[in-house]
Protein backbone atom coordinates (compact mmCIF):
# COMPACT_ATOMS: atom_id res chain seq x y z
CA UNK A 1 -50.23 102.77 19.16
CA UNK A 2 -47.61 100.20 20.73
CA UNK A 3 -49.59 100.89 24.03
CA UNK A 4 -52.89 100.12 22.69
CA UNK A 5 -51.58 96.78 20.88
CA UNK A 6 -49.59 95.72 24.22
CA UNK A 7 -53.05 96.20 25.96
CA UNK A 8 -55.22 94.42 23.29
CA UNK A 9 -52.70 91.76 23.88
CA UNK A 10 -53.04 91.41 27.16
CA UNK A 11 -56.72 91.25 26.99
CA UNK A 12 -56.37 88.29 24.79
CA UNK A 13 -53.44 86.33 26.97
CA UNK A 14 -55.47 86.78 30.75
CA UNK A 15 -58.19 84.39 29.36
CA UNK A 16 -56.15 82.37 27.91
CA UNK A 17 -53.82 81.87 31.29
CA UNK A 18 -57.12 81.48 33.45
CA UNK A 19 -58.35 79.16 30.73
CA UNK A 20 -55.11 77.18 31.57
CA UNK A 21 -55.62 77.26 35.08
CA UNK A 22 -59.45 75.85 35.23
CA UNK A 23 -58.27 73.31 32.01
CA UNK A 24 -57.41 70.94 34.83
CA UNK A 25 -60.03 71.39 37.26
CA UNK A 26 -62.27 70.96 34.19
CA UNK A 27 -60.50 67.61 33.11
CA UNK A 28 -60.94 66.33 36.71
CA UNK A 29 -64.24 66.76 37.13
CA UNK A 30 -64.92 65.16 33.64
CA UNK A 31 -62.09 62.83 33.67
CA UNK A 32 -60.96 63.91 30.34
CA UNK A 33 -61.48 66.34 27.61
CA UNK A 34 -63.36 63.34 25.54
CA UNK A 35 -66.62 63.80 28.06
CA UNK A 36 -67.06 67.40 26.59
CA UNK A 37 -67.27 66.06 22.86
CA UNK A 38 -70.02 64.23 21.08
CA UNK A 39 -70.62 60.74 22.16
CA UNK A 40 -69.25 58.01 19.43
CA UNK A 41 -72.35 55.65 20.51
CA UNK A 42 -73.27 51.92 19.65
CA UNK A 43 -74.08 52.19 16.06
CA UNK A 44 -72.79 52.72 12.81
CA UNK A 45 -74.72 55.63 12.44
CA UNK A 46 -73.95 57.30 15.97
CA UNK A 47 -70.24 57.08 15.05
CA UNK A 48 -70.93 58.40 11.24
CA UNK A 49 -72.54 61.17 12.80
CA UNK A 50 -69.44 61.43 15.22
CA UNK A 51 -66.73 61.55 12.37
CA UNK A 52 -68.83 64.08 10.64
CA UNK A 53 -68.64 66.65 13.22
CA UNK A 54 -65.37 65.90 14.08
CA UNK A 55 -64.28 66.65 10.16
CA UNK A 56 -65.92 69.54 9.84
CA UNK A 57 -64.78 71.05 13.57
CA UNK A 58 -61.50 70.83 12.23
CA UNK A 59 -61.95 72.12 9.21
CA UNK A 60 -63.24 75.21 11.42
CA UNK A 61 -60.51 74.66 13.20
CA UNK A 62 -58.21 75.63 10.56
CA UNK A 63 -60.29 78.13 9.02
CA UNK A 64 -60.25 79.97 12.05
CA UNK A 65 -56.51 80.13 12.78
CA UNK A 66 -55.77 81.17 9.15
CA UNK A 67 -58.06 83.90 8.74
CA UNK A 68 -56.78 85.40 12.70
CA UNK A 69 -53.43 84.51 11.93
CA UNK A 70 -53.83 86.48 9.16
CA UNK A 71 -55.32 89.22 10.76
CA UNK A 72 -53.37 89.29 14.06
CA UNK A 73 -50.02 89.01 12.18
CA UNK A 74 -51.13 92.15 9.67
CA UNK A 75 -52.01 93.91 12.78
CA UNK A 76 -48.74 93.64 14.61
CA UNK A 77 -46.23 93.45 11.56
CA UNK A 78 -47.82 96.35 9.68
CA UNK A 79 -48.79 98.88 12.34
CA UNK A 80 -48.73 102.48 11.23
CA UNK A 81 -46.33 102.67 14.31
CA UNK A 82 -43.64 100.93 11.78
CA UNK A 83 -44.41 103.51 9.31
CA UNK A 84 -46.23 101.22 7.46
CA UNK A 85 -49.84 102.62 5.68
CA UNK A 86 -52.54 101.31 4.33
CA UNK A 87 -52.79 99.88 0.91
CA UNK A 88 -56.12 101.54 -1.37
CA UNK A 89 -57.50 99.19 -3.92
CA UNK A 90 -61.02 98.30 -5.54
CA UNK A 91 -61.97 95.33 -6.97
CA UNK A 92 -59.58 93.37 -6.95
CA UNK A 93 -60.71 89.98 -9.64
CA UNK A 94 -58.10 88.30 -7.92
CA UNK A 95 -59.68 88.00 -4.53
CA UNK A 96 -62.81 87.72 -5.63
CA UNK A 97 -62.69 84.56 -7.38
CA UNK A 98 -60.64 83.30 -4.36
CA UNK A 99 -63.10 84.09 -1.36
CA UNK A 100 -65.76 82.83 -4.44
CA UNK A 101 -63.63 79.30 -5.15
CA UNK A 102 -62.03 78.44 -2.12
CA UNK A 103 -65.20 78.16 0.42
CA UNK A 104 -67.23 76.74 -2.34
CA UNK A 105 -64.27 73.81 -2.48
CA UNK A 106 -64.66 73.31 1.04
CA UNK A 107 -68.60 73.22 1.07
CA UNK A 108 -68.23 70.16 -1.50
CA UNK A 109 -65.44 68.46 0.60
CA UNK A 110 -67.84 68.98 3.68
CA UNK A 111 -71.09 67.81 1.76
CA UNK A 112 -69.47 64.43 0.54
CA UNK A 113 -69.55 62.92 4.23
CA UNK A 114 -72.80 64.86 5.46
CA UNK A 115 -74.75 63.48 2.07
CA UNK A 116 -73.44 59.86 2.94
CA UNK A 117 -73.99 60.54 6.64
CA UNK A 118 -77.98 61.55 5.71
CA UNK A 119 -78.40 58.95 3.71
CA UNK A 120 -77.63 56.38 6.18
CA UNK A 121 -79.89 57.92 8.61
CA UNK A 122 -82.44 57.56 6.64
CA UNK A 123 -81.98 54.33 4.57
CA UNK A 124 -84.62 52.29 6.82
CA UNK A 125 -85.42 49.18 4.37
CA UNK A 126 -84.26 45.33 5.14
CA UNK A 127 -85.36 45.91 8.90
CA UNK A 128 -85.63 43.01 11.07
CA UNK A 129 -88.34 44.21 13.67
CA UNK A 130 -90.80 47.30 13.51
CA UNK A 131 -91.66 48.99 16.70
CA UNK A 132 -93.96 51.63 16.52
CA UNK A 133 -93.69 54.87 19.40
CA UNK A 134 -96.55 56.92 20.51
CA UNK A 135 -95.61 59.94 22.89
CA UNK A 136 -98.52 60.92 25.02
CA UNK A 137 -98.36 63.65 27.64
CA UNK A 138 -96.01 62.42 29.51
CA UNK A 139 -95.02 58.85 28.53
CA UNK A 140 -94.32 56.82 25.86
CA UNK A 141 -95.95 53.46 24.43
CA UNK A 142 -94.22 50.64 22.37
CA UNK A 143 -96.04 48.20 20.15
CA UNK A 144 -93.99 45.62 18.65
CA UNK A 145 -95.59 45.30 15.43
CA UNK A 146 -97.08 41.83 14.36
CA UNK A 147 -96.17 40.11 17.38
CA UNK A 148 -99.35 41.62 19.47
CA UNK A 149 -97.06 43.20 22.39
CA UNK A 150 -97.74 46.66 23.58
CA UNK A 151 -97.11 48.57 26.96
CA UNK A 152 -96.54 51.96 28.32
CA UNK A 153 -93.37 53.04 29.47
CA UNK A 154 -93.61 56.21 32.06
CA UNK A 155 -91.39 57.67 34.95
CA UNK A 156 -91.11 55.32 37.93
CA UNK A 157 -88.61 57.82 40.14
CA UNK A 158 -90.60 57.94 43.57
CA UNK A 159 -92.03 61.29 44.43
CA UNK A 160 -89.90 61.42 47.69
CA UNK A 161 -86.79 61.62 45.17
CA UNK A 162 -88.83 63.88 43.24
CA UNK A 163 -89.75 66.52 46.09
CA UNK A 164 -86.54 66.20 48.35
CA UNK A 165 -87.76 63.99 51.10
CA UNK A 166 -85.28 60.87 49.90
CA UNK A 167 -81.72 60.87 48.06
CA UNK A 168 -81.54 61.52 44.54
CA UNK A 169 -79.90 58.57 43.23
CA UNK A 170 -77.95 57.85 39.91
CA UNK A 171 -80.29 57.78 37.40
CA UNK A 172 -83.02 60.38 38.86
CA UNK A 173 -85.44 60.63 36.51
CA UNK A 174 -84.35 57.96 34.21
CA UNK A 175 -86.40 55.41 35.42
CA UNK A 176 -89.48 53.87 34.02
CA UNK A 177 -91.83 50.99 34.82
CA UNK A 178 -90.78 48.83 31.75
CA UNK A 179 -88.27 49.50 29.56
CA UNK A 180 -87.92 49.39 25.60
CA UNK A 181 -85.81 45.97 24.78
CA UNK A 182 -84.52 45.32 21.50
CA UNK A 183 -81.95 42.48 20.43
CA UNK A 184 -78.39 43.55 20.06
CA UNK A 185 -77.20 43.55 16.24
CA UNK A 186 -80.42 43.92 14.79
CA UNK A 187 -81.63 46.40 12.38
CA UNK A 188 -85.33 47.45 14.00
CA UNK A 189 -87.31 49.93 12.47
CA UNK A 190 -88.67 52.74 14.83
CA UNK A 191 -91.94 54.53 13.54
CA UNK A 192 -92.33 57.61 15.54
CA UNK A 193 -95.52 59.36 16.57
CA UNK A 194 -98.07 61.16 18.53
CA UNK A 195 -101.14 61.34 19.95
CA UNK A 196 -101.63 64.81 21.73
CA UNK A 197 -98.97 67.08 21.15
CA UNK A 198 -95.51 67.11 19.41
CA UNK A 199 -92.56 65.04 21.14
CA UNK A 200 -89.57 63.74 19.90
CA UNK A 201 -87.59 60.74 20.89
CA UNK A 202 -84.05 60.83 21.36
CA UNK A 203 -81.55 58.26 22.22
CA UNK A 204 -77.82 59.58 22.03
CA UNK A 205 -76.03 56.50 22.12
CA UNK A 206 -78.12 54.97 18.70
CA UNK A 207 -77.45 58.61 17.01
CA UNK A 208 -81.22 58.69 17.03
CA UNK A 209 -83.61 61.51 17.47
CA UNK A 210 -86.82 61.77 15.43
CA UNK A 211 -89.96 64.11 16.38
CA UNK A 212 -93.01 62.57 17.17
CA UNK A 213 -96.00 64.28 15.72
CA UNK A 214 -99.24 63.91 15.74
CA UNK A 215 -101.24 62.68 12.93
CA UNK A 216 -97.64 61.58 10.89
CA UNK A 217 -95.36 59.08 11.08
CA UNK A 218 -91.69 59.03 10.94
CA UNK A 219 -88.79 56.61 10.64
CA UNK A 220 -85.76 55.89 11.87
CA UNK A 221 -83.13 52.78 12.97
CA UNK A 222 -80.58 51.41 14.86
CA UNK A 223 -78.91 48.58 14.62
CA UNK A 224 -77.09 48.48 18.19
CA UNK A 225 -73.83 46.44 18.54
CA UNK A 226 -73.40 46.33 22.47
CA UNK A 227 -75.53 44.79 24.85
CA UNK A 228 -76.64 47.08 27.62
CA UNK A 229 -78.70 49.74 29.18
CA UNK A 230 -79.48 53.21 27.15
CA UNK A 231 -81.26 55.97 28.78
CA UNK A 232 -82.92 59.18 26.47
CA UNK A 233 -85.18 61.90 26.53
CA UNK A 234 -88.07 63.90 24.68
CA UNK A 235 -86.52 66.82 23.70
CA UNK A 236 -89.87 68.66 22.57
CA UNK A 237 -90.59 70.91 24.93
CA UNK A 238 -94.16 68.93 25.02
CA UNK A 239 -95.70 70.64 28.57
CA UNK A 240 -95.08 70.93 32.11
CA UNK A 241 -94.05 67.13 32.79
CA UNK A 242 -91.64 67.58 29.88
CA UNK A 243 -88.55 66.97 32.08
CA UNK A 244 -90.44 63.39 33.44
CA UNK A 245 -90.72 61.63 29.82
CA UNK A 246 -87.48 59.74 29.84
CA UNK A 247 -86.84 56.98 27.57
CA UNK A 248 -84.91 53.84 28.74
CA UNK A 249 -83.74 51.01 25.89
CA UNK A 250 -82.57 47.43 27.16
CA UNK A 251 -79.92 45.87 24.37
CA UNK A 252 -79.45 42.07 25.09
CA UNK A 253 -79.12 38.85 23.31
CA UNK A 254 -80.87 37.55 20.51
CA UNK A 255 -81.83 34.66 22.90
CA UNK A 256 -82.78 36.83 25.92
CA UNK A 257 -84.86 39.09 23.65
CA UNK A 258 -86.64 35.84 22.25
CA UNK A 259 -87.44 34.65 25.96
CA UNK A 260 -88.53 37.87 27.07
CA UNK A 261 -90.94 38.37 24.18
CA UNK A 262 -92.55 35.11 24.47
CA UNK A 263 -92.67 35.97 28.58
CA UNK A 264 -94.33 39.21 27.48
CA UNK A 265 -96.83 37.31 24.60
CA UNK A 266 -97.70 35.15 27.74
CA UNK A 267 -98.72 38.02 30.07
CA UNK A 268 -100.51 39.49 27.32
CA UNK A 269 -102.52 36.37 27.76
CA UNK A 270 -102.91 36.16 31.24
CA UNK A 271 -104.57 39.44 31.32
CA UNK A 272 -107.01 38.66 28.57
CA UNK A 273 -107.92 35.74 30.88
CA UNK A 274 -108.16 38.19 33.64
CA UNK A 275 -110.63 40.25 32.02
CA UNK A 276 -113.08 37.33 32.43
CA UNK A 277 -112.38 37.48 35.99
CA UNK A 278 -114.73 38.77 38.86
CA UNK A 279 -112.47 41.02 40.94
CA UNK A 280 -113.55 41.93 45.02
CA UNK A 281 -113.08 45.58 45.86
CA UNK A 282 -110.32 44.79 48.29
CA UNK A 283 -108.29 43.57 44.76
CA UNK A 284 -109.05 46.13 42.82
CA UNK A 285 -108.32 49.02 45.72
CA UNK A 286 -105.05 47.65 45.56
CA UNK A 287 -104.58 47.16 41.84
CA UNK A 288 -106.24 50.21 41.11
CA UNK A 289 -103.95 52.86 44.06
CA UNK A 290 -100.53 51.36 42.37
CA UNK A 291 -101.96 51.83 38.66
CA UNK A 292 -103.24 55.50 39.85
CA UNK A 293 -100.36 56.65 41.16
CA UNK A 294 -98.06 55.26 38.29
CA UNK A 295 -100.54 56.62 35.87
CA UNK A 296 -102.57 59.54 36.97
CA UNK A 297 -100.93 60.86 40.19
CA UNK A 298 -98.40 63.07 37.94
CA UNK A 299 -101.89 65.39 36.89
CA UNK A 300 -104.43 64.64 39.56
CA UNK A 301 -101.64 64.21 42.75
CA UNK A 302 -101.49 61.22 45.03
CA UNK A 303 -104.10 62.61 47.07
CA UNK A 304 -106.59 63.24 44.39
CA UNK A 305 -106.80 66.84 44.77
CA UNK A 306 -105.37 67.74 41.19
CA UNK A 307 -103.31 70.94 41.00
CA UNK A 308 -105.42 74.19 40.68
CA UNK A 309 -106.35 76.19 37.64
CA UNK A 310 -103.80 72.96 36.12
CA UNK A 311 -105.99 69.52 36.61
CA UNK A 312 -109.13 69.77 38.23
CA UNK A 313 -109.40 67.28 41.72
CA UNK A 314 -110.68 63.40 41.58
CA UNK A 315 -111.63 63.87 45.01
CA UNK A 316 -115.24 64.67 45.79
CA UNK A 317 -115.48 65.48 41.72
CA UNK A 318 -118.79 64.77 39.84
CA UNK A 319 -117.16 62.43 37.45
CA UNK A 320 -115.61 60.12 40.28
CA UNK A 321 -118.92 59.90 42.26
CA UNK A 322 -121.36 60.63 39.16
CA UNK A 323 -122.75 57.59 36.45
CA UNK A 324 -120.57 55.31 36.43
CA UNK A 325 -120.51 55.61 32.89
CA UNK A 326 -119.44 58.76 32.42
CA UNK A 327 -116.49 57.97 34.46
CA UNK A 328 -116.25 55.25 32.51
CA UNK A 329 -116.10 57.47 29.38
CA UNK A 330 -113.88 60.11 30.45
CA UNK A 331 -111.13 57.43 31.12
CA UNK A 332 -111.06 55.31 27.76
CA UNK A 333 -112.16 58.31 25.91
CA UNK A 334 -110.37 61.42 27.23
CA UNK A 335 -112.20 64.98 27.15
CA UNK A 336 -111.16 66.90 23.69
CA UNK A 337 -110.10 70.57 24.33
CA UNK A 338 -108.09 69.19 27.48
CA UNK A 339 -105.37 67.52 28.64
CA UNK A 340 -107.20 64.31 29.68
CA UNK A 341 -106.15 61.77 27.36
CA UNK A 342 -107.62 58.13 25.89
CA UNK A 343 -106.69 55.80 28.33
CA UNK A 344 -108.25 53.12 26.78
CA UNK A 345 -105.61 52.12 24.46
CA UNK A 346 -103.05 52.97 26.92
CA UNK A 347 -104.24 50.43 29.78
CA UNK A 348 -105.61 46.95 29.79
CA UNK A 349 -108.98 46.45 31.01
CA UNK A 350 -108.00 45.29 34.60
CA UNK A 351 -105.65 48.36 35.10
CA UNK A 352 -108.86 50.80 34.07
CA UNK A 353 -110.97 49.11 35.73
CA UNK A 354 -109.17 49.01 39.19
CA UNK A 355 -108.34 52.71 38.43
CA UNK A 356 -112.04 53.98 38.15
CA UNK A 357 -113.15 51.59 41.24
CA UNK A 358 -110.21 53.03 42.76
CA UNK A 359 -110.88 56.98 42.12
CA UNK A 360 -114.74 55.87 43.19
CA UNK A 361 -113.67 54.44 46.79
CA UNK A 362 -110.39 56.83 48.24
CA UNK A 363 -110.30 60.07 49.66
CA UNK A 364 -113.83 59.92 50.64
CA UNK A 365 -115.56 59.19 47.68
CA UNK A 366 -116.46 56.33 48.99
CA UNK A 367 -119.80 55.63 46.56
CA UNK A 368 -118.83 51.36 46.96
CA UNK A 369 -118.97 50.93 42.90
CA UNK A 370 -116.80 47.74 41.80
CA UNK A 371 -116.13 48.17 38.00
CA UNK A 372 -115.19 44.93 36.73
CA UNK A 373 -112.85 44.30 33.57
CA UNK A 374 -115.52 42.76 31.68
CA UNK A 375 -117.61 46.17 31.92
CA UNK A 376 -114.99 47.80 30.58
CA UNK A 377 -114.44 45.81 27.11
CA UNK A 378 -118.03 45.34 26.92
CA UNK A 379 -117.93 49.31 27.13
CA UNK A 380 -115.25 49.55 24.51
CA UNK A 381 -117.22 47.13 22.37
CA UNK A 382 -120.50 48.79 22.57
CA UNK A 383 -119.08 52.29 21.01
């Protein structure tokens, strides 16, 4: 019996030694033990969250090395190799109002921090700026609520990054054409949806993730108290372009927010006045390839032969060099039953209508249609 405990103990202490040996290796790479915990974050209730699992890991913690201490101390003190033998008992009141009293004493002590910890999370009244999120397959667009500024936010890693022809650099895919920017120690209101499937938008450093669904809407906050740059995910697994759907949040200066928002009102303006505009084809070739390939390359490829059985091809396609308005209608409307989305409240009118006049003239189409902004609010209008 000595034998067999000697061995059991050396099964235990091997780990444990090898486990010492890789502790440093480990620490090196992740420059201390700290990177392998939770993050504290930027807000109050990122760090609430943080205390919260720290209290009850070490309340584990000490669970854990009473009940083996217990058990690894009975098993060497009172081997039958001693002489000792087994005690027989049955029901014993004793210690069953003790395993009844004791962990329902430490559920309470753990729900008194987790209760205020939820109620924080969700206490989202007195906020100082609404933004509203809408997921879409496989981006994500903010509308600042009552100040009439909206845009999409979507991958911007190149595609030589993307299939191996360039370097990877530091924040491979975790870049996107515009950014979320909120001022720094303000309380703003996120209200979370969708508009094809389920996403969910998660920002570590805020201690914010809520799922974005379609048809509801759901709240959360942050009230962020350092300036800087905060980069997220959708952790829904939401389709094949799940892992290109990050989310980037600017934090700056109540001052810098105010002139950026005022810059953004203005361009919001300039393209309204741009829809009035008569565009040549040369323009909108050039508008329309950038806009494609930020937009619709990442189902229907660069080259506009779609990926097969997946997206059907652009190229040489009876939509793209069919009625005009049925192109016209496929892009602002979507196709139901598919995974072509409604474009039209996604993109202003010049970006749709360089798109279609785009996807009408490359790779051969070549049918020498100009779509002009106008015809496409005067499209919108006339549903």
């Amino acid at each position: 019996m000595l034998s067999k405990a000697k061995l059991l103990f050396a099964r235990m202490l091997v780990p444990l030694l090898l486990l010492s040996v890789a502790g440093p290796v480990m620490a090196e790479k992740t420059r201390h033990w700290g990177d392998l915990n939770m993050t504290r974050g930027v807000t109050d209730v990122s760090r609430q969250i943080y205390d919260l699992h720290m209290i009850i890991f070490w309340i584990c913690v000490v669970i854990g090395v009473l009940v083996f201490g217990v058990m690894i101390f009975s098993m060497f003190v009172h081997r039958k190799s001693l002489g000792y033998k087994a005690a027989n008992f049955h029901e014993s009141t004793t210690v069953e109002i003790a395993w009844t009293v004791v962990p329902a004493l430490i559920l309470i002590v753990m729900a008194v921090p987790a209760t205020s910890a939820l109620l924080n999370l969700y206490d989202t009244t007195e906020a100082e700026m609404d933004v509203l999120i809408t997921g879409y397959q496989w981006k994500w667009q903010y509308e600042y609520l009552g100040e009439d500024v909206s845009f999409i936010s979507e991958l911007s890693t190149p595609e030589s990054e993307i299939y191996n022809t360039a370097d990877k650099n530091e924040h491979y895919l975790q870049q996107v054409s515009q950014p979320l920017v909120i001022p720094v120690d303000t309380k703003v209101r996120f209200l979370v949806t969708a508009k094809d499937v389920i996403h969910s938008w998660w920002m570590t450093e805020f201690g914010v993730k809520r799922d974005a669904i379609p048809g509801f809407v759901n709240e959360t906050w942050a009230r962020v108290e350092k300036t800087g740059t905060y980069r997220g995910e959708c952790t829904e697994l939401c389709g094949k372009g799940h892992a290109f759907m990050p989310i980037v949040v600017e934090v700056v200066e109540k001052d810098e927010f105010a002139t950026w928002l005022s810059e953004k009102k203005a361009e919001v303006a300039a393209i309204r006045e741009l829809t009035s505009k008569e565009f040549s084809l040369e323009e909108l070739m050039t508008t329309g390839e950038a806009a494609y390939n930020r937009t619709c390359a990442a189902c229907h490829m660069a080259n506009g032969e779609g990926i097969p059985g997946v997206f059907p091809a652009v190229k040489g396609s009876a939509i793209a060099t069919g009625p005009v308005t049925d192109h016209l209608s496929i892009v602002i409307n979507g196709k139901t039953g598919t995974a072509m989305q409604a474009f039209g409240a996604q993109l202003s009118e010049v970006d749709l209508a360089a798109i279609i006049t785009y996807e009408r003239n490359a790779w051969g189409n070549s049918t020498g249609d100009v779509v002009q902004p106008i015809e496409i609010l005067n499209f919108k209008q006339g549903q």
